[in-house]
Protein backbone atom coordinates (compact mmCIF):
# COMPACT_ATOMS: atom_id res chain seq x y z
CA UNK A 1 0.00 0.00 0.00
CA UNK A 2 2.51 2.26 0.12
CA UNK A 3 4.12 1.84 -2.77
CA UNK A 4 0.65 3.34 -4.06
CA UNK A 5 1.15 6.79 -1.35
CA UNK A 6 4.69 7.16 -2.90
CA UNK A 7 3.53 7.54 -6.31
CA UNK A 8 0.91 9.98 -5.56
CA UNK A 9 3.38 11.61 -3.35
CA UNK A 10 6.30 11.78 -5.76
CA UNK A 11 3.49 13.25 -8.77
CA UNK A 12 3.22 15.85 -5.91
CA UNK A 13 6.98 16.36 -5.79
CA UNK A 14 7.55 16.45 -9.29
CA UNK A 15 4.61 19.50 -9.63
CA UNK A 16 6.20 21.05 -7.04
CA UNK A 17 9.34 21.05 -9.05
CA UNK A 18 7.98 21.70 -12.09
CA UNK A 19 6.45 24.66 -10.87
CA UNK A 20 9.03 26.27 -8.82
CA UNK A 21 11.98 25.01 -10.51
CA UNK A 22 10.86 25.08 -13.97
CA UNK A 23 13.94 27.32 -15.72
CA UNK A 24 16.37 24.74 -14.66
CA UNK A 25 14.52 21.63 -16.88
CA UNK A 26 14.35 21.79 -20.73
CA UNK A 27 10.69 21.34 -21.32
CA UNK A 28 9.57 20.70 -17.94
CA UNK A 29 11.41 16.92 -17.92
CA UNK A 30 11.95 15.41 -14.17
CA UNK A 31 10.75 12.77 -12.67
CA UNK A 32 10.72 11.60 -9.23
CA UNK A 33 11.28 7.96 -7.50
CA UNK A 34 10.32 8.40 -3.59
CA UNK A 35 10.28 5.11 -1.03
CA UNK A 36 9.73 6.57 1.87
CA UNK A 37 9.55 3.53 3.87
CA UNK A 38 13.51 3.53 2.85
CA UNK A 39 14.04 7.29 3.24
CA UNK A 40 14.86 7.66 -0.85
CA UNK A 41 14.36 9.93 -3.42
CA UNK A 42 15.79 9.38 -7.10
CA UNK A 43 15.37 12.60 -9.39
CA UNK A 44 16.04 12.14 -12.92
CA UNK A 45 15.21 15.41 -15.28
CA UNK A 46 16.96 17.24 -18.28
CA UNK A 47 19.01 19.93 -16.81
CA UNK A 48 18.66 23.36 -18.83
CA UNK A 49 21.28 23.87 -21.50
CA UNK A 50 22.42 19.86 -21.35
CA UNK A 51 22.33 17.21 -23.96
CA UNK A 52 21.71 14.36 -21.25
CA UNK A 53 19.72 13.26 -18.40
CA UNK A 54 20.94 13.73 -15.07
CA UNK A 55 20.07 11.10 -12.31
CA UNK A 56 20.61 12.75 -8.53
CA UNK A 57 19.79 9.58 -5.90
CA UNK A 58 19.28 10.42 -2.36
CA UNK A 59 20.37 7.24 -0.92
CA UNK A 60 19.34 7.86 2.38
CA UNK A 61 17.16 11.08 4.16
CA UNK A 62 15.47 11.99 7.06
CA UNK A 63 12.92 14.74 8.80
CA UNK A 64 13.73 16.24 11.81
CA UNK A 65 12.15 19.10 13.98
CA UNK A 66 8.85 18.96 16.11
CA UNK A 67 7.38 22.08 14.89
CA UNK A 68 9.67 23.05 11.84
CA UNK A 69 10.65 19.82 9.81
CA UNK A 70 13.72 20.21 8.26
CA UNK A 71 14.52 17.56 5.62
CA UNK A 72 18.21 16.86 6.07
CA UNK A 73 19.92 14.53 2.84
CA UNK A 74 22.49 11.81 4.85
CA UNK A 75 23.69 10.51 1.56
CA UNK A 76 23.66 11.97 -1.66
CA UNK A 77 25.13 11.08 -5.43
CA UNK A 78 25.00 12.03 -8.89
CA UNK A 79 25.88 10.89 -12.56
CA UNK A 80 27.86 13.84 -13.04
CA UNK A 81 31.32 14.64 -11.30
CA UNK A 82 31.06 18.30 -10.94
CA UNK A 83 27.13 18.29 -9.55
CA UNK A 84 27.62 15.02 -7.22
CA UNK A 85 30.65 17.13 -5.33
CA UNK A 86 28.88 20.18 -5.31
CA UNK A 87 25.29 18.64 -3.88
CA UNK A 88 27.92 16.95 -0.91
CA UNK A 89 29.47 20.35 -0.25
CA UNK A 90 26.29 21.75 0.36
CA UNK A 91 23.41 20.05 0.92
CA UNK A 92 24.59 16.72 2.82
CA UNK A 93 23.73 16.53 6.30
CA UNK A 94 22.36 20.29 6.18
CA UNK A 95 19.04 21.01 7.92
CA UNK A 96 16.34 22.48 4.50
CA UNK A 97 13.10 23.98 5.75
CA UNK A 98 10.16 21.99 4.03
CA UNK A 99 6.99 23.40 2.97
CA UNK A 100 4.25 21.98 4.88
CA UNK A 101 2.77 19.74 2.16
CA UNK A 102 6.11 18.10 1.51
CA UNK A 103 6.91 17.75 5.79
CA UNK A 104 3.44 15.78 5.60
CA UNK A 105 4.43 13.63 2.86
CA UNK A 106 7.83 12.40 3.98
């Protein structure tokens, strides 16, 4: 069953992407992969201005906070050299404010 809540909840990701994010994806292209019963996320989309996909996998995550949830990414990697070290400079094991909807859904 909730393999079922992780599809509907990763749709819900991927509009919030699309709408937020949408100058960084050629034609709108990501998708999202969320098991949240693992803490994952895989994010595959067509990055703005490059001729292949690029896969980001959060191999492990968690949300913390009792008021605020903070997602905060344990383990992060990417297909491409210079993203992967830049996404482990700065967003592994940092604390990201999450909008309500998405605290609820993780």
């Amino acid at each position: 069953m909730d393999n079922i809540f992780d599809k509907f909840k990763s749709a819900a990701l991927e509009g919030f992407l699309k709408n937020k994010f949408s100058s960084y994806f050629e034609n709108g292209d990501v998708s999202v992969d969320l098991n949240t019963s693992k803490a994952t996320c895989v994010f595959r989309a067509m990055l703005a201005g490059e001729s292949e996909r690029t896969c980001i996998e959060v191999l492990k995550f968690e949300v913390v906070g009792d008021t605020e949830k903070k997602l905060v990414i344990r383990e992060v990697k990417c297909d491409k050299k210079w993203l992967d070290r830049a996404l482990n400079d700065h967003l592994k094991d940092r604390e990201i404010a999450l909008p309500s909807f998405m605290a609820s859904a993780l």
